[in-house]
Protein backbone atom coordinates (compact mmCIF):
# COMPACT_ATOMS: atom_id res chain seq x y z
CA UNK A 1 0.00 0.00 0.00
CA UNK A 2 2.55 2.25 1.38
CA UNK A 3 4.25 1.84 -2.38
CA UNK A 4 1.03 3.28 -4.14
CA UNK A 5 0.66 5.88 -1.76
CA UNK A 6 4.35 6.76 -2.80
CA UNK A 7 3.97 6.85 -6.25
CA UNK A 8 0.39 9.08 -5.70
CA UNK A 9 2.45 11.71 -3.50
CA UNK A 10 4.64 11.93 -6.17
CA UNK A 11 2.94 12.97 -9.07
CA UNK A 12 0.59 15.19 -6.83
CA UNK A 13 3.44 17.16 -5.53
CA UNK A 14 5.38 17.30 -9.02
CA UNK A 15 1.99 19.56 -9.72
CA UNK A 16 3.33 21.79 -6.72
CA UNK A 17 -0.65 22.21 -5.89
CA UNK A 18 -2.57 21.94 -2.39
CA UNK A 19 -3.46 19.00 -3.42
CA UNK A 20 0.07 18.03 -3.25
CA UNK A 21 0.92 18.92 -0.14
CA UNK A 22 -2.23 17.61 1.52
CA UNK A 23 -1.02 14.54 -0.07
CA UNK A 24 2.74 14.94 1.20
CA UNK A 25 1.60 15.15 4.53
CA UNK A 26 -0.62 11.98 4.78
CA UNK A 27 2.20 9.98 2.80
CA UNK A 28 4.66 11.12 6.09
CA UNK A 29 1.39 10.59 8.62
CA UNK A 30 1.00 7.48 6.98
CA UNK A 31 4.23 5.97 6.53
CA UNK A 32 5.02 6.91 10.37
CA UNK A 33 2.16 4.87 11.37
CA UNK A 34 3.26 1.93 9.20
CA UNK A 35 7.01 2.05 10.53
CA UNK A 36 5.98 2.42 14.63
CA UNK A 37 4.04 -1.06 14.06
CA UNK A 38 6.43 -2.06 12.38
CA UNK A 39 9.08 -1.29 15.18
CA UNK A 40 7.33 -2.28 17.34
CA UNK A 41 6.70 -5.85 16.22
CA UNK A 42 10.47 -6.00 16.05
CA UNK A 43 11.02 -4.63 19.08
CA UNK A 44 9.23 -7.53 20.79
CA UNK A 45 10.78 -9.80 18.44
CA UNK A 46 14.23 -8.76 19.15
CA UNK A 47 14.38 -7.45 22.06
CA UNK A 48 11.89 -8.78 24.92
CA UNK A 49 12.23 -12.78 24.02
CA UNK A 50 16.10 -11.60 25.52
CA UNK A 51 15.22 -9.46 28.21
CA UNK A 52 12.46 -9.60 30.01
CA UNK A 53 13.21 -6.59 32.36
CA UNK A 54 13.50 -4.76 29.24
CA UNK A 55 10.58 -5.71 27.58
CA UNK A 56 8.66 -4.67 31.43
CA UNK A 57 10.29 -1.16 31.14
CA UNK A 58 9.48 -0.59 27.31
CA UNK A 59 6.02 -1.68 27.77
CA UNK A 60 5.20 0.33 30.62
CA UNK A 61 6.18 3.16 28.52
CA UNK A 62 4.06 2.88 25.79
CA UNK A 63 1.54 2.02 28.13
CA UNK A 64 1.87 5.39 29.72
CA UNK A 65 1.86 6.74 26.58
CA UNK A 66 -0.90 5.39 24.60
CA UNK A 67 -3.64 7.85 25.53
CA UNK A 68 -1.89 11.04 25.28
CA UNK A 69 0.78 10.01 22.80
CA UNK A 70 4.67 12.01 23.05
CA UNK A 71 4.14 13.92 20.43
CA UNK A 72 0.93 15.63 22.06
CA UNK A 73 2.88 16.72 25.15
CA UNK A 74 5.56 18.06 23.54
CA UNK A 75 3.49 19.96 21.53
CA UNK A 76 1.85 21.84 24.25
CA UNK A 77 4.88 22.20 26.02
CA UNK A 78 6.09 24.48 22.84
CA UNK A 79 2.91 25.82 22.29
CA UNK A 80 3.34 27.42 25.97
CA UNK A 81 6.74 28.60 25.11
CA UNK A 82 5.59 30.39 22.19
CA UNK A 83 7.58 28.36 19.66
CA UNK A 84 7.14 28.85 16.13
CA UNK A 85 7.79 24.89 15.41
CA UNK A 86 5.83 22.97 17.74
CA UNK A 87 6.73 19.98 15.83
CA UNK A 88 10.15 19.29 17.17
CA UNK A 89 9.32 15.85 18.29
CA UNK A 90 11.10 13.03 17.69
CA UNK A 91 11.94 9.00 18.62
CA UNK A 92 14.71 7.01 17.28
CA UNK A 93 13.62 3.35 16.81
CA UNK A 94 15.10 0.79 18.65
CA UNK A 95 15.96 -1.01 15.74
CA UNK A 96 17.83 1.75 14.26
CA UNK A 97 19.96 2.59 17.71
CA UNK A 98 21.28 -0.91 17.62
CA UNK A 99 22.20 -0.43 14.70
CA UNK A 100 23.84 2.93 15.92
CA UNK A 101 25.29 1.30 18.75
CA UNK A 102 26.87 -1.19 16.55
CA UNK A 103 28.54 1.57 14.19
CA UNK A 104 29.41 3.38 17.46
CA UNK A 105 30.73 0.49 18.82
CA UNK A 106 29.26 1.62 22.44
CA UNK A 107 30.05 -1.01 24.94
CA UNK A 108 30.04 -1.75 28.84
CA UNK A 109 33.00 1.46 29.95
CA UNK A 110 31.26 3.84 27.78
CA UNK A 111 28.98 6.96 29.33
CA UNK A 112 26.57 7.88 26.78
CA UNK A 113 25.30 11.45 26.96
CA UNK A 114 21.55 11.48 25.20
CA UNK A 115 20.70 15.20 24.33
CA UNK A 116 17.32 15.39 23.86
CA UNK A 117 15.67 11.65 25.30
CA UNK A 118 11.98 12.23 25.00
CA UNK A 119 10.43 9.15 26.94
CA UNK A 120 13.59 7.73 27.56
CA UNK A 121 13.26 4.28 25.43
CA UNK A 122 16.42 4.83 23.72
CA UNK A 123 18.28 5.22 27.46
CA UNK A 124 16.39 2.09 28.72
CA UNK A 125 17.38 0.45 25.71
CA UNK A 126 21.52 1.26 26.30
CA UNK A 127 21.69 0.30 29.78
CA UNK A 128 19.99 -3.40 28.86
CA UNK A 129 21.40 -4.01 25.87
CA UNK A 130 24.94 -2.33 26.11
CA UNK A 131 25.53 -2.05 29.33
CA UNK A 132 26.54 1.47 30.01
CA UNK A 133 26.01 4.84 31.97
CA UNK A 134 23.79 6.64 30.44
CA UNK A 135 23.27 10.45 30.99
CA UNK A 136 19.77 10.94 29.50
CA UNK A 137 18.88 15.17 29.05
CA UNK A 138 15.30 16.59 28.36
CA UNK A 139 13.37 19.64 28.82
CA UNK A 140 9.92 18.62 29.63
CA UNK A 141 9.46 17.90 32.32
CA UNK A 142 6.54 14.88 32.01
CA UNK A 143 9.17 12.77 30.02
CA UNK A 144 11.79 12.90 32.82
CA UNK A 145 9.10 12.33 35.76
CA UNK A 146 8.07 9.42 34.49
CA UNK A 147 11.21 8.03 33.47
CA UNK A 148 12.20 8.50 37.29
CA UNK A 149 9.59 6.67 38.48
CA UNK A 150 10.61 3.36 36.59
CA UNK A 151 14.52 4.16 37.42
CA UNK A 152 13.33 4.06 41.29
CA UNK A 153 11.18 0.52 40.22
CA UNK A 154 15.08 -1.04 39.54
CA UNK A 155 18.23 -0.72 41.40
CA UNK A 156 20.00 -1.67 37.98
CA UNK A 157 18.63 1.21 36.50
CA UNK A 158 18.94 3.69 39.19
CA UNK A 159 23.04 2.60 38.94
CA UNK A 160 23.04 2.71 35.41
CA UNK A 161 21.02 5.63 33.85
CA UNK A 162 20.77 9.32 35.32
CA UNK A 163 17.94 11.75 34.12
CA UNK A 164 18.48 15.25 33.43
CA UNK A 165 15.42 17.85 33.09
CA UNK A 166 16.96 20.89 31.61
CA UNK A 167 18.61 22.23 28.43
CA UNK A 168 21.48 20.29 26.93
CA UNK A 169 22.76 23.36 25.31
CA UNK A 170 23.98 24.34 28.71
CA UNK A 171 24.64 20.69 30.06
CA UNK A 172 28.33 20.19 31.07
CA UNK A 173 29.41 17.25 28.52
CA UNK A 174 32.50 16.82 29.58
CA UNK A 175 32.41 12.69 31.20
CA UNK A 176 30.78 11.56 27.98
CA UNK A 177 32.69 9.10 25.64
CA UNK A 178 29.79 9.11 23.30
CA UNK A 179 27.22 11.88 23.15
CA UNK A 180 24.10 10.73 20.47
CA UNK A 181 22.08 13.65 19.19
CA UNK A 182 18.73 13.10 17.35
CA UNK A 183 17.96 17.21 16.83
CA UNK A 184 17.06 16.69 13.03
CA UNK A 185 14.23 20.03 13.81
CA UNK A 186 17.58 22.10 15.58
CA UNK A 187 18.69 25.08 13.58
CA UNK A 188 22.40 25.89 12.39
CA UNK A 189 21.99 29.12 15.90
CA UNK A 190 21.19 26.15 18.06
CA UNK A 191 23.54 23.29 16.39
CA UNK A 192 26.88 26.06 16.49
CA UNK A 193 25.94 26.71 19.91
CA UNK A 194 26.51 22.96 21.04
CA UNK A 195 29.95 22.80 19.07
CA UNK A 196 31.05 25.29 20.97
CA UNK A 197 30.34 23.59 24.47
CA UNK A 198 31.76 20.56 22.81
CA UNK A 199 35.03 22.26 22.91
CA UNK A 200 35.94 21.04 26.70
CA UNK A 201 34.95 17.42 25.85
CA UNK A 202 38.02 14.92 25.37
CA UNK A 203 39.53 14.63 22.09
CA UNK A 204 37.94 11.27 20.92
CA UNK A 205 35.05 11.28 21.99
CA UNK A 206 32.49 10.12 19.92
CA UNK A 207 29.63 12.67 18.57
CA UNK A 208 26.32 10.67 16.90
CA UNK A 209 24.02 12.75 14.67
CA UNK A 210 21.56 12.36 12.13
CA UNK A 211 21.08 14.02 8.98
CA UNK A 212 24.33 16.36 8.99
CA UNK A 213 27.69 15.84 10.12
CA UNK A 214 29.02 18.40 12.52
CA UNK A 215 31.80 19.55 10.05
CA UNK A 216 29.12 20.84 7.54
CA UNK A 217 27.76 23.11 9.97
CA UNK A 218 31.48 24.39 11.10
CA UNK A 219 32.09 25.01 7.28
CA UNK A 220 28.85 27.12 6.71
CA UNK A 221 29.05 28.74 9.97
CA UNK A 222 29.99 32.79 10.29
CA UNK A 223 31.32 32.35 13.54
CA UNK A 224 35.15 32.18 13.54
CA UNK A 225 35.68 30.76 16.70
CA UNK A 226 33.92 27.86 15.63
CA UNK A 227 36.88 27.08 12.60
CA UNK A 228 38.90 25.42 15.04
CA UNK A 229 37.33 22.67 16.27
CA UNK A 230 37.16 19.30 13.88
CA UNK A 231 35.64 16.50 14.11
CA UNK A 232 36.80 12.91 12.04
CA UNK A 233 33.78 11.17 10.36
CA UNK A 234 34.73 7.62 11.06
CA UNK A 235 31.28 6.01 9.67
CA UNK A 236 28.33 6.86 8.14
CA UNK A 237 25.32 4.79 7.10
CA UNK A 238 21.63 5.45 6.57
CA UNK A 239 19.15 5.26 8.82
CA UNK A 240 15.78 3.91 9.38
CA UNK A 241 13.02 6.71 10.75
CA UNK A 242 9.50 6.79 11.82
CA UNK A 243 9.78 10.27 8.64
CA UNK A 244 11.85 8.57 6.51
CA UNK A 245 15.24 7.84 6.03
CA UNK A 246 18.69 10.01 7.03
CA UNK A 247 22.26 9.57 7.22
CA UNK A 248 23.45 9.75 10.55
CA UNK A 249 27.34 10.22 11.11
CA UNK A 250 29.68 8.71 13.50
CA UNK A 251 32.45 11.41 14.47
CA UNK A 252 34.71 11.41 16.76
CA UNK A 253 36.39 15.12 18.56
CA UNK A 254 39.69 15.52 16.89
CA UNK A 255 42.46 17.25 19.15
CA UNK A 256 44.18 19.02 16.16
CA UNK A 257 42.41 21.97 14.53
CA UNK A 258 41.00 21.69 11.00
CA UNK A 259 43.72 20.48 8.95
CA UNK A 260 42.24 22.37 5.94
C-alpha cells in the first residue's frame, strides 16, 4: 500500500498544488504509522524474548503513553513557550539505535550522553542491551518524571542511567565518551551553539548525529571561533526513521584543529 501511496504523492506534488501537499503530509502521517508497528513488532521480536526486564520497562512506557501520545505533550509544552515549530518531536527506533550502537561500537565502559531523550526508550534500551552509563537530558518535564519513576522501580537502573530535566545546550558534557544527538528540527543558531560547548569534551570522543555531520555546519558557519574545532567522520550509514530515512554520522572530537 505504502508503495502506491508513494507513487500518488509523487505525481501530486510534481503539480506543486494543495493538493500536493495535503497529499505529502498523509504519505509522512501514513508511513510513520506503518514504521511504529512495524518497530514495534520488532522490538518484541528482538528485544523482549532476551530481556524480560527490558521488555517490562518498554512496555510500561508505551503504556503510559498510549492515551496522550509524546508527540501531544511536547506539543503543548512548545505551544506554551511560544515556539514557532511545535513539531520538534522526535523518537529514534530501537531497531535503528542498535544499529547505531553497533557503528558506534558503544560497549560496557562507555557513558553515553543522550541530548534530547523524549520518553527515555532509547536510554532504557543502552543500559539493557549495552551495558553502560547513560546520561539521559530533556526539557519537559513529564518525560523525565516518568522516566524516574521506573529508574526508582530497579536498582539496575537507578546505577546505570541518570535523568536530566533541563537544556542540553547548557549541560556540562565533559564525562561523555559518546554523546548521540537526534535534533534533526535544531537550527544551524542552536547546532553552532553545542559545538562550541563541545570544545571542553576529550579529544575522541564520539559525537552521533543524524542528517548532517558536525563539520558541515562548522564550514557554513559565520562564527570564527567555531573554525577550530574538527571532528573525524569515522562512519556513516543510513538510517531507518519513523519520517523517513537520514544519514546519521559517527564522528569522533579531533584534538588538532582543522587540517584544511
Amino acid at each position: 500500500m505504502l508503495a502506491y501511496v508513494h507513487r500518488f504523492k509523487s505525481w501530486t506534488v510534481r503539480l506543486r498544488t494543495p493538493w500536493g501537499n495535503f497529499i505529502n503530509f498523509f504519505y509522512v502521517f501514513l508511513r510513520s504509522k506503518f514504521f511504529r508497528c512495524i518497530d514495534f513488532l520488532g522490538t518484541v521480536l528482538r528485544f523482549y524474548r532476551k530481556n524480560h526486564d527490558f521488555a517490562r520497562t518498554d512496555f510500561a512506557l508505551i503504556s503510559e503513553y498510549w492515551l496522550d501520545s509524546p508527540f501531544a505533550i511536547s506539543k503543548r509544552y512548545l505551544q506554551l513557550k511560544l515556539e514557532p515549530d511545535v513539531y520538534q518531536y522526535g523518537e529514534t527506533p530501537l531497531l535503528t539505535m542498535e544499529k547505531i550502537a553497533q557503528y558506534a561500537q558503544i560497549n560496557v565502559n562507555d557513558c553515553v550522553f543522550e541530548l534530547g531523550c523524549g520518553t527515555g526508550r532509547c536510554a532504557f534500551w543502552l543500559a539493557y542491551f549495552r551495558a553502560c552509563s547513560v546520561v539521559a537530558i530533556e526539557q519537559i518535564s513529564d518525560f523525565t518524571s516518568f522516566a524516574q519513576r521506573l529508574l526508582a522501580k530497579s536498582p539496575f537502573l537507578s546505577e546505570k542511567i541518570h535523568f536530566i530535566q533541563g537544556d542540553f545546550l547548557c549541560t556540562d558534557l565533559q564525562r561523555a565518551t559518546v554523546i548521540y544527538l537526534y535534533g534533526t528540527k535544531m537550527d544551524n543558531r542552536q547546532i553552532e551553539l553545542l559545538i562550541l560547548n563541545l570544545k571542553n569534551i576529550q579529544p575522541g570522543t564520539t559525537i552521533i548525529t543524524v542528517s548532517y555531520s558536525l563539520n558541515e555546519i562548522i564550514a557554513t558557519s559565520k562564527n570564527h571561533t567555531l573554525s577550530r574545532e574538527y571532528f573525524e567522520i569515522i562512519a556513516q550509514f543510513e538510517g531507518e526513521f519513523f519520517w523517513g530515512k537520514a544519514t546519521v554520522f559517527i564522528q569522533k572530537k579531533c584534538s588538532t584543529i582543522n587540517p584544511s
